[in-house]
Protein backbone atom coordinates (compact mmCIF):
# COMPACT_ATOMS: atom_id res chain seq x y z
CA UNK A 1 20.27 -28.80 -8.64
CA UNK A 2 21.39 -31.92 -10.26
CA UNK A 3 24.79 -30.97 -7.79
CA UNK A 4 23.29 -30.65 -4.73
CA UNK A 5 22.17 -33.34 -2.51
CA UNK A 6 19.94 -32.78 0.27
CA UNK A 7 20.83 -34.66 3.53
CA UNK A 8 17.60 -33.25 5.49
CA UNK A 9 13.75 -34.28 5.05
CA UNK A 10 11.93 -31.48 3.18
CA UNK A 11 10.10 -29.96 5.98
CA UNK A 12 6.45 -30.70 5.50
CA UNK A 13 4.54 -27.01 3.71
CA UNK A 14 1.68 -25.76 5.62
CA UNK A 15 -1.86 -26.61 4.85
CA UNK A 16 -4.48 -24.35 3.66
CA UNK A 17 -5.77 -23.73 7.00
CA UNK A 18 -2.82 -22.63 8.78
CA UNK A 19 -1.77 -20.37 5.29
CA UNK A 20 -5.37 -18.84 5.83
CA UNK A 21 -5.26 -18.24 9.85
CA UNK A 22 -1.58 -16.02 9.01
CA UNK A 23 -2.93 -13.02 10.44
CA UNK A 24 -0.17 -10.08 8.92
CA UNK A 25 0.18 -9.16 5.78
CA UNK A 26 2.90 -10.99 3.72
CA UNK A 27 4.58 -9.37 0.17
CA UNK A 28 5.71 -12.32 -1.25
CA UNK A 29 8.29 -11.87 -4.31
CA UNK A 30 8.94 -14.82 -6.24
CA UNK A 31 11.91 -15.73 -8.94
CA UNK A 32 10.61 -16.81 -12.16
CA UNK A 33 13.42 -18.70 -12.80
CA UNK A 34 14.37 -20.72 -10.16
CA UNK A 35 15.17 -24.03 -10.06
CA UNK A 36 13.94 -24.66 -6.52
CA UNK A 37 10.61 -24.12 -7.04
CA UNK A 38 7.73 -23.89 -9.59
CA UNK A 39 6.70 -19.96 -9.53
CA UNK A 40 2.98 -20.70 -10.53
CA UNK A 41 2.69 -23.16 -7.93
CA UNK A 42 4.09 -21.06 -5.91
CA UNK A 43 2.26 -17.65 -5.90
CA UNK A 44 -1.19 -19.57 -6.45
CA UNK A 45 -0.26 -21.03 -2.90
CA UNK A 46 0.53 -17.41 -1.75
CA UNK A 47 -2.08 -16.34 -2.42
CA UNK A 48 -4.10 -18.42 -0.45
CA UNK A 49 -2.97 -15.97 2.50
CA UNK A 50 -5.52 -13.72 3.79
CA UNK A 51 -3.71 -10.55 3.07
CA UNK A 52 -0.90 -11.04 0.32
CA UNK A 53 1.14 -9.33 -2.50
CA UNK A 54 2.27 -11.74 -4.36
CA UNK A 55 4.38 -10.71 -7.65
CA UNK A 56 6.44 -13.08 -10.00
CA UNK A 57 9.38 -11.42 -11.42
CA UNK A 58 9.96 -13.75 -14.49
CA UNK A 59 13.72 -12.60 -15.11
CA UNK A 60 14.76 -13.23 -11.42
CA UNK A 61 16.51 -16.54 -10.42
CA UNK A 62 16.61 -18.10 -7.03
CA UNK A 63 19.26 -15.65 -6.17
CA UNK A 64 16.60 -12.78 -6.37
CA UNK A 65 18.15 -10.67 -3.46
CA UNK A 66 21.62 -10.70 -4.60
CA UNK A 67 20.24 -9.93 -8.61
CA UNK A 68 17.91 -7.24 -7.85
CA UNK A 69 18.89 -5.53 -4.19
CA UNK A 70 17.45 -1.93 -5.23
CA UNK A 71 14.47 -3.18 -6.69
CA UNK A 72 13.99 -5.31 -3.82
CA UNK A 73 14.63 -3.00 -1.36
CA UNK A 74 12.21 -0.18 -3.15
CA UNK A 75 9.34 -2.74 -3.09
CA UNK A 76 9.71 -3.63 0.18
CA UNK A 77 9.52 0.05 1.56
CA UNK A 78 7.01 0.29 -0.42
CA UNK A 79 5.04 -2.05 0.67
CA UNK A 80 5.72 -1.63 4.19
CA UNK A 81 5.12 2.15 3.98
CA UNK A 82 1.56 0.12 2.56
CA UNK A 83 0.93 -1.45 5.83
CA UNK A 84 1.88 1.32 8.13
CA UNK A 85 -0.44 3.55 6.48
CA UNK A 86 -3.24 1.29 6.37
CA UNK A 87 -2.88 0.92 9.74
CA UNK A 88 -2.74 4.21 10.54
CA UNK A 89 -6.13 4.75 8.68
């Protein structure tokens, strides 16, 4: 980070409210080591969503996608295969 410069204003995050009125369910996967963001802080404020997965992977950086495509990929199905058959229940 200490190369980058951002040239935009940091959008402004959603309050707690509008988190809680997100009416689908969100898996949220979140790099451990990244040095965008705090992980804690950031799944503790995932969580806040009515219906979330939230899951740390400590070893992942902010390039989470490109590190881990399979595992992403599985968990995703996964969890979509999740929602489909809840709904279907």
């Amino acid at each position: 980070m200490r190369d980058f410069k951002v040239s935009f204003p940091v959008p402004a995050l959603p309050g707690a409210d509008e988190l809680r009125s997100i009416g689908v369910p969100v898996l949220a996967l979140i790099a451990g080591k990244s040095i965008v963001h705090d992980a804690g802080k950031a799944a503790a404020r995932a969580r806040t969503l009515r219906d979330s997965t939230v899951e740390i992977w400590p070893e992942a950086s902010h390039a989470i996608n490109g590190e881990y495509p399979e595992r992403l990929a599985e968990r995703v199905h996964a969890f979509l295969d999740g929602v489909h058959e809840h709904r279907q229940g």
